[in-house]
Protein backbone atom coordinates (compact mmCIF):
# COMPACT_ATOMS: atom_id res chain seq x y z
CA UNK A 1 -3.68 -12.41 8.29
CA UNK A 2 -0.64 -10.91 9.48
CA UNK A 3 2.52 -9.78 8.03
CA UNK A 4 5.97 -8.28 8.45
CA UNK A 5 8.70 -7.17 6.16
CA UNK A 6 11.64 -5.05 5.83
CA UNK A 7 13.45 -3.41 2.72
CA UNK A 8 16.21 -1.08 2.37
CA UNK A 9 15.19 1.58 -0.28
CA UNK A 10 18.36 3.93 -1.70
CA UNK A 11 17.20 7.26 -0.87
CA UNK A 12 16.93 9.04 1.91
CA UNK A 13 14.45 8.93 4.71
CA UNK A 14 12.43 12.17 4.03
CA UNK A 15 12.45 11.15 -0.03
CA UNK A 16 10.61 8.00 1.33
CA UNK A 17 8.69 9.39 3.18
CA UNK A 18 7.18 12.08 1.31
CA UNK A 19 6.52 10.00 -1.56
CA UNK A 20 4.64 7.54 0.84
CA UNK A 21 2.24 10.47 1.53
CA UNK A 22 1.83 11.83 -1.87
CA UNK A 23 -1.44 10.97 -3.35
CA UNK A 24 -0.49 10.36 -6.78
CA UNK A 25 2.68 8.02 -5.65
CA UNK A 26 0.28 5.97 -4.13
CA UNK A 27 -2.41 5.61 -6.77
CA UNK A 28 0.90 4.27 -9.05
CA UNK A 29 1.65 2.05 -6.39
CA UNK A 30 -1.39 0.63 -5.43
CA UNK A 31 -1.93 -2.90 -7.33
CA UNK A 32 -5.10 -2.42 -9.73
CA UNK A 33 -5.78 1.22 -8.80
CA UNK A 34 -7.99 2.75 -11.18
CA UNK A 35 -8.70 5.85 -8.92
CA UNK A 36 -7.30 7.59 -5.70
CA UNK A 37 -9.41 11.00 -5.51
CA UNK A 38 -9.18 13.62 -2.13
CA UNK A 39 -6.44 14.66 0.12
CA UNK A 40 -4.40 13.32 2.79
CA UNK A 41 -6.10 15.05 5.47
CA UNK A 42 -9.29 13.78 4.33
CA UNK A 43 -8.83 10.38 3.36
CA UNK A 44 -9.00 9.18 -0.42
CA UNK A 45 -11.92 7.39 -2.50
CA UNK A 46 -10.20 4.32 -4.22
CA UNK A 47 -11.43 2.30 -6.70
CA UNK A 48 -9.51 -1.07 -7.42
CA UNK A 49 -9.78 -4.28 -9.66
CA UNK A 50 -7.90 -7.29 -8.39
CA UNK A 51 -8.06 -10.99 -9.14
CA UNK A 52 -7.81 -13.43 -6.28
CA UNK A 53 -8.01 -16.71 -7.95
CA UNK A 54 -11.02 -17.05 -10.40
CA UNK A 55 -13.20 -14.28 -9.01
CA UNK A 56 -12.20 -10.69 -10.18
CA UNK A 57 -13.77 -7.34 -8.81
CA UNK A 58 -13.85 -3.92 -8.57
CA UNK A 59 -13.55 -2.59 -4.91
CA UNK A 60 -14.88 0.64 -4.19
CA UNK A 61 -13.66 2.18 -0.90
CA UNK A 62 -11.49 4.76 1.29
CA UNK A 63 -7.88 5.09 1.92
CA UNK A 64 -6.75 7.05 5.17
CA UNK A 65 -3.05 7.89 6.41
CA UNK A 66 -3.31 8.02 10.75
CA UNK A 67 -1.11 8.19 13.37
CA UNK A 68 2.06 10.46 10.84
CA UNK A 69 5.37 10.93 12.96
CA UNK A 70 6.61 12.82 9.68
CA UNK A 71 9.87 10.85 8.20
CA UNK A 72 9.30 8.18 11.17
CA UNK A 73 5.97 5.71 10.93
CA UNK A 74 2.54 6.45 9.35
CA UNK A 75 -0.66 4.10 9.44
CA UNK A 76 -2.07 3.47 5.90
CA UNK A 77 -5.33 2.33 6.16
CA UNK A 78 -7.35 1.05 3.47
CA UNK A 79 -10.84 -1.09 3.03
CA UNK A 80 -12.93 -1.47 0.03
CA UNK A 81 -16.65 -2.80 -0.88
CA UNK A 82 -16.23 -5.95 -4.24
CA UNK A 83 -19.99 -6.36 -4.29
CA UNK A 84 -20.75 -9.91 -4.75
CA UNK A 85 -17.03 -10.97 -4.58
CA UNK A 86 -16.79 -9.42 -0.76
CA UNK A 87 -14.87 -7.42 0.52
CA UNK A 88 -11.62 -6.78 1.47
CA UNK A 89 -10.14 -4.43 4.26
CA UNK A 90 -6.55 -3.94 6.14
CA UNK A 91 -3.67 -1.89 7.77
CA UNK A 92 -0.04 -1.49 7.09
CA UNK A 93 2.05 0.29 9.73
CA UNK A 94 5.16 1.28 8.20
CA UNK A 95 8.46 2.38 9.58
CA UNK A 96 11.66 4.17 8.56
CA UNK A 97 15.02 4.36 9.84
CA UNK A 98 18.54 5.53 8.73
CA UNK A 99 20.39 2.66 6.86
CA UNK A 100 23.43 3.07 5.53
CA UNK A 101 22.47 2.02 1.64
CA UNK A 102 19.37 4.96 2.48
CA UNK A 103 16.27 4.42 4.48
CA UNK A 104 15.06 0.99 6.26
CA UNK A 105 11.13 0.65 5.08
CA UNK A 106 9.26 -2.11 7.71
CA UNK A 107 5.78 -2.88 7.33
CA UNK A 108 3.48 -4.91 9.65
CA UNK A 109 0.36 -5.94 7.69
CA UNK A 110 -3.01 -6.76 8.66
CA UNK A 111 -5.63 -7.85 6.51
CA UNK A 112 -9.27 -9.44 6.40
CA UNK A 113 -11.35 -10.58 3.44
CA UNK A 114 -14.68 -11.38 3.32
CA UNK A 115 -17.30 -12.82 1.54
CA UNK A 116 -17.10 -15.32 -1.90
CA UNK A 117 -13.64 -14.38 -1.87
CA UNK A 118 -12.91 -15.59 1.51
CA UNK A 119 -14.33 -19.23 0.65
CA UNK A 120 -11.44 -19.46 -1.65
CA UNK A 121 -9.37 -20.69 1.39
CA UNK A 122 -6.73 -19.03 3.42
CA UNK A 123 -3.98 -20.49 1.38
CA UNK A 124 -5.32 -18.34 -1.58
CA UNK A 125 -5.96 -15.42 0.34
CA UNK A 126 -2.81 -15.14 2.19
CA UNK A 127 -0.41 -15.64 -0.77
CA UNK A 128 -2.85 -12.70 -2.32
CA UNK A 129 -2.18 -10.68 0.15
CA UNK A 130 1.34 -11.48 0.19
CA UNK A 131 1.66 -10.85 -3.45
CA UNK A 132 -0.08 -7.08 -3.66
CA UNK A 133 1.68 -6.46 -0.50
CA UNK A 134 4.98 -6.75 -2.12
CA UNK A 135 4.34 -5.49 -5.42
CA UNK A 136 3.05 -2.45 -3.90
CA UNK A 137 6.72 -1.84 -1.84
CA UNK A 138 8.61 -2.78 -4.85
CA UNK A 139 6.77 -0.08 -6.97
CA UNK A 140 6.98 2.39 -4.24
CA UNK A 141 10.94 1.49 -3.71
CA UNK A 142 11.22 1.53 -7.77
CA UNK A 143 9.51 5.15 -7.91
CA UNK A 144 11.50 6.41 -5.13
CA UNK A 145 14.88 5.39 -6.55
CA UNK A 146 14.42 6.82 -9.97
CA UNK A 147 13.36 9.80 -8.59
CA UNK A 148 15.89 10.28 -6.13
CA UNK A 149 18.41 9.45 -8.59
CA UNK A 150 17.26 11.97 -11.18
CA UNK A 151 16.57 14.45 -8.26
CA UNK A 152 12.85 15.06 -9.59
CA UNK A 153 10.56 17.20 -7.42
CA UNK A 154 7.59 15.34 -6.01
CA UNK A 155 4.34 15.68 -7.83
């Protein structure tokens, strides 16, 4: 499954950027994240628990950032291991621009899922990954704006 979408976020490019490197914004914006452990340079463990219809699991895997043009584009790459349920694995490339209401956030989105999860139909899966796609950009656009607005240093 692919996926494109574009948001304007009210701060400025290098506020959005930074916080989509910082491990600990990402672990709050990742959908079911339990854990995000190790460093951008090396890639992070992840553990997340996420429903897709009835079957609900616990994916263990690795989160990497590639191909950083700092406050222009990164790669987040992400795949994870659900055991029985399958497995799940994808891409976002995301870009930034100047907007004048702040910083233009596109993503293209790539996704597969595997395994008793994928027999659930591509109707399921797609609106899934539709769903954790967005919530994760709204909760990275919320946390950026309330920072930026209360000018709080990045953690």
């Amino acid at each position: 499954m692919d996926m494109l979408d574009t948001r304007v976020i009210a701060a400025e490019r290098s506020t959005v950027f930074a916080m989509l490197v910082s491990p600990k914004i990402l672990e709050a914006c990742i959908p079911g994240a339990e854990e995000l452990k190790g460093s951008l340079e090396g890639g992070f463990d992840a553990v997340v628990v996420q429903r897709v219809g009835p079957i609900k699991a616990k994916f263990k895997g690795a989160v990497t950032i590639e191909d950083v043009i700092p406050d222009t584009s990164l790669r987040l790459v992400g795949g994870g291991n659900g055991g029985m349920a399958g497995f799940a694995k994808g891409a976002a490339t995301v870009t930034l621009k100047d907007h004048a209401e702040g910083t233009e956030l596109t993503y293209v989105l790539e996704a597969k899922i595997g395994g008793k999860i994928a027999q659930l139909g591509s109707r399921v899966i797609d609106g899934f990954v539709s769903k954790m796609a967005d919530r994760f950009f709204e909760r990275l656009s919320a946390v950026v704006e309330s920072n930026s607005a209360a000018k709080t240093p990045i953690g």
